[in-house]
N, C-alpha and C. Protein backbone atom coordinates (compact mmCIF):
# COMPACT_ATOMS: atom_id res chain seq x y z
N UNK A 1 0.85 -1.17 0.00
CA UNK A 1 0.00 0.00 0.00
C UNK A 1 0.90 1.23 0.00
N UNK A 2 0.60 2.44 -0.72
CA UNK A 2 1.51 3.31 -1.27
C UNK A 2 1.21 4.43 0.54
N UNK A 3 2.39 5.41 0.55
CA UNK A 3 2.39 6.54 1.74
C UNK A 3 1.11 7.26 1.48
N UNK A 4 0.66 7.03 0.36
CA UNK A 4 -0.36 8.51 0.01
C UNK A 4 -1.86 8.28 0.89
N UNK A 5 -1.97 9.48 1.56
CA UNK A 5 -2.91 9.33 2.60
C UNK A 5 -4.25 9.08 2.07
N UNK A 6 -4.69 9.79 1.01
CA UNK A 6 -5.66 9.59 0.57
C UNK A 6 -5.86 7.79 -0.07
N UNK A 7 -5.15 7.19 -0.80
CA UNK A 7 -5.41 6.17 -0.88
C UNK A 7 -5.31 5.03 0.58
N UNK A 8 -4.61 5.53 1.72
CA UNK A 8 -4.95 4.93 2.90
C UNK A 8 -5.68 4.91 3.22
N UNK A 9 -6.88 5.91 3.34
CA UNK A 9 -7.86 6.08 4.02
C UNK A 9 -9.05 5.29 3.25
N UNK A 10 -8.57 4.83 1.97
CA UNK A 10 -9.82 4.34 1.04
C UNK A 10 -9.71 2.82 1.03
N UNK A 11 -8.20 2.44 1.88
CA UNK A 11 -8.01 1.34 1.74
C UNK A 11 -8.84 0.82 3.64
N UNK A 12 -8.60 1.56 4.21
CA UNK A 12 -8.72 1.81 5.38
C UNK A 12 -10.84 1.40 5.40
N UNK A 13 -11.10 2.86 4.32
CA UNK A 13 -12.90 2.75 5.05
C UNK A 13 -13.36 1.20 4.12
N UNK A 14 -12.24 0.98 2.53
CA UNK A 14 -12.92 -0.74 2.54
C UNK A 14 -12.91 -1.56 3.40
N UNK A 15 -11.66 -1.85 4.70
CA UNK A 15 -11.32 -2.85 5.08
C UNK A 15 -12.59 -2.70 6.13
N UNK A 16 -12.96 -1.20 6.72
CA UNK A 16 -13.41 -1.28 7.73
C UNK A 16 -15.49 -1.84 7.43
N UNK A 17 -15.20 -1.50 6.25
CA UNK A 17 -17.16 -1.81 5.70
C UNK A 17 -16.78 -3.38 5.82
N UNK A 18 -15.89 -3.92 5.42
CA UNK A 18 -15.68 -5.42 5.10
C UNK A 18 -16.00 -6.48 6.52
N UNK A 19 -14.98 -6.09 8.00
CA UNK A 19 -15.02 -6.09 8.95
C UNK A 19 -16.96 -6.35 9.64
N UNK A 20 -17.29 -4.46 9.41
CA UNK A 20 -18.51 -4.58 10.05
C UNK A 20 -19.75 -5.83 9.36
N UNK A 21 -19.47 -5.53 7.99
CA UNK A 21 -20.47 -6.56 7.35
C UNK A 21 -20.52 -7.74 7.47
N UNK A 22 -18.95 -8.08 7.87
CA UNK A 22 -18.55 -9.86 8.07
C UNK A 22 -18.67 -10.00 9.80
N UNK A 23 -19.15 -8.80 10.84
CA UNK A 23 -19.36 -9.21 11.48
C UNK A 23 -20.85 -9.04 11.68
N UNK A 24 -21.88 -8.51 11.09
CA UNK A 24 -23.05 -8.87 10.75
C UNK A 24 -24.02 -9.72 10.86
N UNK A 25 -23.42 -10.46 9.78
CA UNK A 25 -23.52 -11.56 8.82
C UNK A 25 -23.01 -12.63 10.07
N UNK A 26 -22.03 -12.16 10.16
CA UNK A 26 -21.74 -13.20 11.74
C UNK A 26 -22.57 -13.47 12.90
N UNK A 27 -22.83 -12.54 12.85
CA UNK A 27 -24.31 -12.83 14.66
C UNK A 27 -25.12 -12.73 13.90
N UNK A 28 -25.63 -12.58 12.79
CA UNK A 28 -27.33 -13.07 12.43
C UNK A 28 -27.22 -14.73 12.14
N UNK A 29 -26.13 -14.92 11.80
CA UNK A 29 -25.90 -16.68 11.28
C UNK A 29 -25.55 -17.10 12.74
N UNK A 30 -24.57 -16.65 13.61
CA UNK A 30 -24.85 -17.60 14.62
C UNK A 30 -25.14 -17.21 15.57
N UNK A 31 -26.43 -15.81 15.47
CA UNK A 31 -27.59 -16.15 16.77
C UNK A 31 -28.23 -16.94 15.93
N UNK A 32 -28.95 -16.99 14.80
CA UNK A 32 -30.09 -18.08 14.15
C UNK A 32 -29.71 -18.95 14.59
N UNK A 33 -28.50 -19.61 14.57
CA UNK A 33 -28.42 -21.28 15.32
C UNK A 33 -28.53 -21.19 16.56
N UNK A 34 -27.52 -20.45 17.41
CA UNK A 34 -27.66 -20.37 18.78
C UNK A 34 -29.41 -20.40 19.26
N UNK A 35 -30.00 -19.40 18.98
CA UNK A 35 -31.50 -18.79 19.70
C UNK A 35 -31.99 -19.10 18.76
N UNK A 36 -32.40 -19.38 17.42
CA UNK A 36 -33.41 -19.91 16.78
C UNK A 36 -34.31 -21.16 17.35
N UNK A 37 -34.07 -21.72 17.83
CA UNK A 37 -34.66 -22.65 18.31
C UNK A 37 -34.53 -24.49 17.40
N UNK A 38 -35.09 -25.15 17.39
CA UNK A 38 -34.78 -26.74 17.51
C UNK A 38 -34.64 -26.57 15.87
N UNK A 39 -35.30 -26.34 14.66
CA UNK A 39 -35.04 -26.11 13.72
C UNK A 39 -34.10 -25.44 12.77
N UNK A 40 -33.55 -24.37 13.48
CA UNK A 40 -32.35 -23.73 13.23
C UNK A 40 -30.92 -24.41 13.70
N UNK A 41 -31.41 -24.96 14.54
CA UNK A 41 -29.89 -26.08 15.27
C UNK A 41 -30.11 -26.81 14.02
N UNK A 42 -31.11 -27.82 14.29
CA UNK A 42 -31.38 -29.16 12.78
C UNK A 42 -30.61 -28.61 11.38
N UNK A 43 -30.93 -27.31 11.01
CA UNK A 43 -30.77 -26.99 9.69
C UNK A 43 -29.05 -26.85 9.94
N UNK A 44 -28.48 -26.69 10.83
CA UNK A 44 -27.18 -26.37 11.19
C UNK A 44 -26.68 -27.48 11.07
N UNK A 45 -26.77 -28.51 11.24
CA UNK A 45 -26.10 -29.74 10.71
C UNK A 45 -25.53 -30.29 12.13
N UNK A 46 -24.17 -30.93 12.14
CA UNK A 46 -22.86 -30.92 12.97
C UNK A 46 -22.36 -29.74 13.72
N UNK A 47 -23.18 -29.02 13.95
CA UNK A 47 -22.15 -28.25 14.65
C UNK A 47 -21.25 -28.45 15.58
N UNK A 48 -19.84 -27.73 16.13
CA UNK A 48 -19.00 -27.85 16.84
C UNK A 48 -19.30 -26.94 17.71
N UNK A 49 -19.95 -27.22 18.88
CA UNK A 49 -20.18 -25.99 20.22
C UNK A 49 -18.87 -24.80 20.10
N UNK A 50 -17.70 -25.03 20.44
CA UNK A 50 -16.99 -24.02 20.81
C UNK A 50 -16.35 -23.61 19.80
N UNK A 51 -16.73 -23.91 18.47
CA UNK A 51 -16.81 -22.84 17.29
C UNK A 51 -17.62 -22.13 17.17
N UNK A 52 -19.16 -22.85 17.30
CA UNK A 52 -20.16 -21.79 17.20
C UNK A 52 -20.03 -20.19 17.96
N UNK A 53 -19.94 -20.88 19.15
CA UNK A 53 -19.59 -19.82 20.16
C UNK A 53 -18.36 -18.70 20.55
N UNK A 54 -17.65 -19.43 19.47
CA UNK A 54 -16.46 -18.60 19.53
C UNK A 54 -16.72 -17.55 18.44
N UNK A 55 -17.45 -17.93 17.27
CA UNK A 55 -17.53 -16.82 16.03
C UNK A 55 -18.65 -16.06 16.35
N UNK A 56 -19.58 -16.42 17.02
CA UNK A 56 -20.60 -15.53 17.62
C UNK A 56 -20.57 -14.56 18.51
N UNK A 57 -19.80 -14.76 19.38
CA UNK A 57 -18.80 -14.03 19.92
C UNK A 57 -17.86 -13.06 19.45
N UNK A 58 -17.25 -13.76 18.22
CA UNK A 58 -16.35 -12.88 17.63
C UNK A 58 -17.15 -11.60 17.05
N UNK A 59 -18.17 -12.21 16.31
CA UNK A 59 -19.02 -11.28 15.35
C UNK A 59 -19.09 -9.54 16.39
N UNK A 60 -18.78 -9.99 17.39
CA UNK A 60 -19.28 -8.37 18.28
C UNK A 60 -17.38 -7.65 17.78
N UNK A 61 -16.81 -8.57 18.01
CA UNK A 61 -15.23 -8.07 18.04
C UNK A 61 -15.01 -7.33 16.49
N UNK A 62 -15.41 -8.07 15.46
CA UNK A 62 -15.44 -7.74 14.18
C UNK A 62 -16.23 -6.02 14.19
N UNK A 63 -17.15 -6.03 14.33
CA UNK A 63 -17.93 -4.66 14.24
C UNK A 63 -16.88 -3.87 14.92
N UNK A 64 -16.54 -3.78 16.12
CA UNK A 64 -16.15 -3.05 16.77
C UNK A 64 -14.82 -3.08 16.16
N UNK A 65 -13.85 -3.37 15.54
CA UNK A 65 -12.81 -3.30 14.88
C UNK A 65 -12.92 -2.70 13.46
N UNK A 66 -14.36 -3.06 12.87
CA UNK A 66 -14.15 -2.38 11.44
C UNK A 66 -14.89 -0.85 11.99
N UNK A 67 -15.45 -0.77 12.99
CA UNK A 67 -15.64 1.10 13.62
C UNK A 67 -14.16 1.70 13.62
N UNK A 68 -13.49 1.08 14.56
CA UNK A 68 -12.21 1.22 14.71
C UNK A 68 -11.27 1.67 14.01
N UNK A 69 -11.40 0.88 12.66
CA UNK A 69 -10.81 1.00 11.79
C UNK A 69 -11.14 1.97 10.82
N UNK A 70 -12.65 2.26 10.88
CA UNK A 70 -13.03 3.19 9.87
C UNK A 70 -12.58 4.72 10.55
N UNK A 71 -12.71 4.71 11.96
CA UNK A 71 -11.57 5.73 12.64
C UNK A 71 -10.59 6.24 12.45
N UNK A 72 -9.62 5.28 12.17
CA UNK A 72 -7.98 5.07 11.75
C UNK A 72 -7.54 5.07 13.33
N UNK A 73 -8.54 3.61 14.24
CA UNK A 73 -7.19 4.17 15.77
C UNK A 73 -6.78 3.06 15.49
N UNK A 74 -5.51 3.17 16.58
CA UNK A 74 -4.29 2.08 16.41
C UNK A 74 -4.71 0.76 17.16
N UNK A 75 -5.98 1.14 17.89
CA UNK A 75 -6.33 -0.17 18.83
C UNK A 75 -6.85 -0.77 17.76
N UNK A 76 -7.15 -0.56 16.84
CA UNK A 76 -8.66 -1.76 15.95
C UNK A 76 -7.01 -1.88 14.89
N UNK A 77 -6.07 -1.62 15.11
CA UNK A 77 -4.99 -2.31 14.61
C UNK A 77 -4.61 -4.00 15.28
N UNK A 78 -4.77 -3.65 16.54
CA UNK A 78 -4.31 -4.69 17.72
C UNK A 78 -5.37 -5.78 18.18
N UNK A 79 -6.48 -5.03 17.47
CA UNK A 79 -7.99 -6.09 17.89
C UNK A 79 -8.27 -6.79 16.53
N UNK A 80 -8.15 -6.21 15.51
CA UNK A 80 -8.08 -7.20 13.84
C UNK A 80 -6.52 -8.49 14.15
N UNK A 81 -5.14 -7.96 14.64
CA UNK A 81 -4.32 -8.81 14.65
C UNK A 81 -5.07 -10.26 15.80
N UNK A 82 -5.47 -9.76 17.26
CA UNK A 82 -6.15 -10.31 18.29
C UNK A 82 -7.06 -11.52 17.37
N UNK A 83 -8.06 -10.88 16.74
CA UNK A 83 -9.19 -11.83 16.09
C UNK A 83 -8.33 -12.27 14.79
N UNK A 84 -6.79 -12.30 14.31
CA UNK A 84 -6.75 -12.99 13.34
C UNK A 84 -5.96 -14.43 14.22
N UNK A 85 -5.34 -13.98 15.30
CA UNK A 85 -4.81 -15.12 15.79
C UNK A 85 -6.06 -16.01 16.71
N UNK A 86 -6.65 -15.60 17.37
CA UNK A 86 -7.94 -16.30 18.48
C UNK A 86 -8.38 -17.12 17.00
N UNK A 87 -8.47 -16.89 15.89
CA UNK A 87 -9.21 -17.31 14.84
C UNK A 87 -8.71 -18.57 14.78
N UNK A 88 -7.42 -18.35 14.55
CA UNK A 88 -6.04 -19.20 14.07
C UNK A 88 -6.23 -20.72 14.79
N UNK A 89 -6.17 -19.98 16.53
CA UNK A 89 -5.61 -21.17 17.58
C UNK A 89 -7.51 -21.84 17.32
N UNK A 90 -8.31 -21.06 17.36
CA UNK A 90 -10.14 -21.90 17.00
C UNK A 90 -9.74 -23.04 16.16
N UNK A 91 -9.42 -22.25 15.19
CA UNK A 91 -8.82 -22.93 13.57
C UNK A 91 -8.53 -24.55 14.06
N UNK A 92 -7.54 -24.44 14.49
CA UNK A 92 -6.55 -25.04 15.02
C UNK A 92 -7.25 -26.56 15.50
N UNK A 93 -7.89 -25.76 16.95
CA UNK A 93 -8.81 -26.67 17.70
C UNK A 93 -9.85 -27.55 17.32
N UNK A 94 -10.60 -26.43 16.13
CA UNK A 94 -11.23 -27.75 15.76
C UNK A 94 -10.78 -28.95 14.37
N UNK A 95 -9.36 -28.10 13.90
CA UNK A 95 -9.07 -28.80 13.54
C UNK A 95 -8.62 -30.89 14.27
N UNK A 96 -8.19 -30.40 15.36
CA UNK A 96 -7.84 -31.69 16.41
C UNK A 96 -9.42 -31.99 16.57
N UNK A 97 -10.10 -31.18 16.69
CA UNK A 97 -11.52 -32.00 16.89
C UNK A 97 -11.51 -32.92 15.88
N UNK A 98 -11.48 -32.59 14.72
CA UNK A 98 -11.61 -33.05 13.27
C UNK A 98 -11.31 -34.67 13.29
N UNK A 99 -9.53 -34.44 13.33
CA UNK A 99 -8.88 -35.36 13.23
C UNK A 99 -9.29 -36.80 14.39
N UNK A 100 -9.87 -36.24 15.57
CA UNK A 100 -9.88 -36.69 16.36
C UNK A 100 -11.16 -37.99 16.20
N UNK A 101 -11.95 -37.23 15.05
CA UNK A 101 -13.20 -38.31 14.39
C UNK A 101 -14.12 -37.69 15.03
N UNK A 102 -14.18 -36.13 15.61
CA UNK A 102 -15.49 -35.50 16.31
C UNK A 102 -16.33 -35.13 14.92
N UNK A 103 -17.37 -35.06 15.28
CA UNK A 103 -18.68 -34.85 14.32
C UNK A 103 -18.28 -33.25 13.77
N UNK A 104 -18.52 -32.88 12.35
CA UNK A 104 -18.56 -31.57 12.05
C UNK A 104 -18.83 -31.71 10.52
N UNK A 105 -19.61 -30.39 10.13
CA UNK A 105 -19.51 -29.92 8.54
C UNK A 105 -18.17 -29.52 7.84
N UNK A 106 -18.56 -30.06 7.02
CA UNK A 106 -17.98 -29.13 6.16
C UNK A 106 -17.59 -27.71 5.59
N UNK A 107 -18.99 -27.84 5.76
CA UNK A 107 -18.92 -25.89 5.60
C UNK A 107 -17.99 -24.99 6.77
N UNK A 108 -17.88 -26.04 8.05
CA UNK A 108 -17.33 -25.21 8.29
C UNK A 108 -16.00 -24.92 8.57
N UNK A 109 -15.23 -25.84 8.04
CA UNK A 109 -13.68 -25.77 7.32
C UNK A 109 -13.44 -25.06 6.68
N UNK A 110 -14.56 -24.55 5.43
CA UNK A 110 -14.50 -22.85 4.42
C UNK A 110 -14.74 -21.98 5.33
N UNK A 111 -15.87 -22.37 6.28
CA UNK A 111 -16.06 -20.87 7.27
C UNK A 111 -14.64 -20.39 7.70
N UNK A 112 -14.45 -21.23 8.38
CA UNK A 112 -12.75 -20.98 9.31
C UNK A 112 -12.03 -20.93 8.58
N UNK A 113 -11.48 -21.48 7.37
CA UNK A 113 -10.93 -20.98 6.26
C UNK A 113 -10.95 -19.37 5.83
N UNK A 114 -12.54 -19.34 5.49
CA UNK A 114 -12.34 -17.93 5.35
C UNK A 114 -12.28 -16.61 6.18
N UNK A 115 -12.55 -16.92 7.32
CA UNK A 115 -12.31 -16.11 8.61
C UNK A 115 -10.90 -15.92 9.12
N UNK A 116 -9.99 -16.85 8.68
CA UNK A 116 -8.90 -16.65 8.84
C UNK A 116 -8.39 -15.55 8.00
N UNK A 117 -8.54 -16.24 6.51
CA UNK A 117 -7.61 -15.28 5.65
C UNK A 117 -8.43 -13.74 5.63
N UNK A 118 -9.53 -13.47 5.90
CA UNK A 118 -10.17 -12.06 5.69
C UNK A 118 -9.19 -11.18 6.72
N UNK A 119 -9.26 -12.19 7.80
CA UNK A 119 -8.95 -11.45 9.03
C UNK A 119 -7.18 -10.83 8.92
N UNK A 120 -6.66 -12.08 8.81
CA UNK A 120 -5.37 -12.01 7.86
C UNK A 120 -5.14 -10.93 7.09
N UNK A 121 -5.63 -10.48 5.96
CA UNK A 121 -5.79 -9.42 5.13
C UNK A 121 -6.36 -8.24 6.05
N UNK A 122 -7.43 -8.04 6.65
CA UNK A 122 -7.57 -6.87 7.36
C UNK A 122 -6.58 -6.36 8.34
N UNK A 123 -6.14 -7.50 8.80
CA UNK A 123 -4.72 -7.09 9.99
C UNK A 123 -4.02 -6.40 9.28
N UNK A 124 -3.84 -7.11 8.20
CA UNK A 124 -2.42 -6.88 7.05
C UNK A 124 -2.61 -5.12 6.34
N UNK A 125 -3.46 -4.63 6.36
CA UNK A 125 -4.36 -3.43 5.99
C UNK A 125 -4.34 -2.55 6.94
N UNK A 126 -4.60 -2.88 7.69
CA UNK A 126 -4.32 -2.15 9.20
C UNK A 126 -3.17 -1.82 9.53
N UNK A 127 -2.19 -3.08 9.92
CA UNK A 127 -0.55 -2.68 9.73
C UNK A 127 -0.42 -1.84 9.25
N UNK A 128 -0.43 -2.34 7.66
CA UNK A 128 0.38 -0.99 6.98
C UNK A 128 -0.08 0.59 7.05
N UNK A 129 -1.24 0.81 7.75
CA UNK A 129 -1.67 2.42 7.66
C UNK A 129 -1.72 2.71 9.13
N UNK A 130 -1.71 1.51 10.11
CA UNK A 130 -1.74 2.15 11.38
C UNK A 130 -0.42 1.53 12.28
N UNK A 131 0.13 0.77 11.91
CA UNK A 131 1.47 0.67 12.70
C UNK A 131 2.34 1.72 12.95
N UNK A 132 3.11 1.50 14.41
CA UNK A 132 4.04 2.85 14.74
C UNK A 132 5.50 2.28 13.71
N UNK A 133 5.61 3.79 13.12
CA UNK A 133 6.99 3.76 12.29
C UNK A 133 7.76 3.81 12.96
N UNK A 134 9.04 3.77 12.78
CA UNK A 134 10.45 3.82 13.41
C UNK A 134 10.69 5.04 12.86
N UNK A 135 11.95 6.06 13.32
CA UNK A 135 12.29 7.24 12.88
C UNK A 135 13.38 6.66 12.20
């Protein structure tokens, strides 16, 4: 990403619309499973409890990071890196669930898949316009 402020800031209010929308989209999909009730679980397939709960959860962290970000403060620098690693070690976990022969979708290997790398890229976006320089 180039010094020029103006294209920071444009790189800055995409990452930050991207953020709020993907955290959205995040608590309407997993309150519907969570609080929807017996049909919304059913339609959910396999779920993995402490994924569900961890991205539902997250979904509040996401908003509040792409505000953050649409700000330009240095904390929603440190809270996009925060939610790309918590993502990571989730990642991770249910990956060993996986392996382990625990019950799960599919889908949600792309989910966590893609929650990683967005997050990944928004950190990475963030860095470069809000990290402290060296003199």
């Amino acid at each position: 990403m180039t010094a020029n402020p103006t294209v920071r800031r444009r790189w800055m209010r995409a990452a930050s619309l991207v953020a709020v929308a993907f955290g959205l989209l995040t608590l309407k999909e997993g309150g519907t499973v969570l609080f929807g009730g017996p049909q919304a679980r059913a339609a959910a397939g396999q779920v993995v409890p402490f994924v569900l709960w961890f991205n539902f959860a997250a979904g509040f962290a996401y908003v509040a990071a792409g505000v953050g970000l649409w700000m330009q403060r240095r904390w929603a620098l440190w809270l996009a890196v925060v939610i790309t690693a918590s993502t990571g070690v989730v990642f991770a976990a249910f990956g060993v669930h996986v392996l382990g022969g625990g019950a799960h979708e599919t889908r949600t290997v792309v989910a966590m898949t893609l929650r990683t790398l967005v997050w990944a890229a928004l950190a990475g976006i963030a860095w470069k316009a809000l990290a402290p320089r060296r003199a």
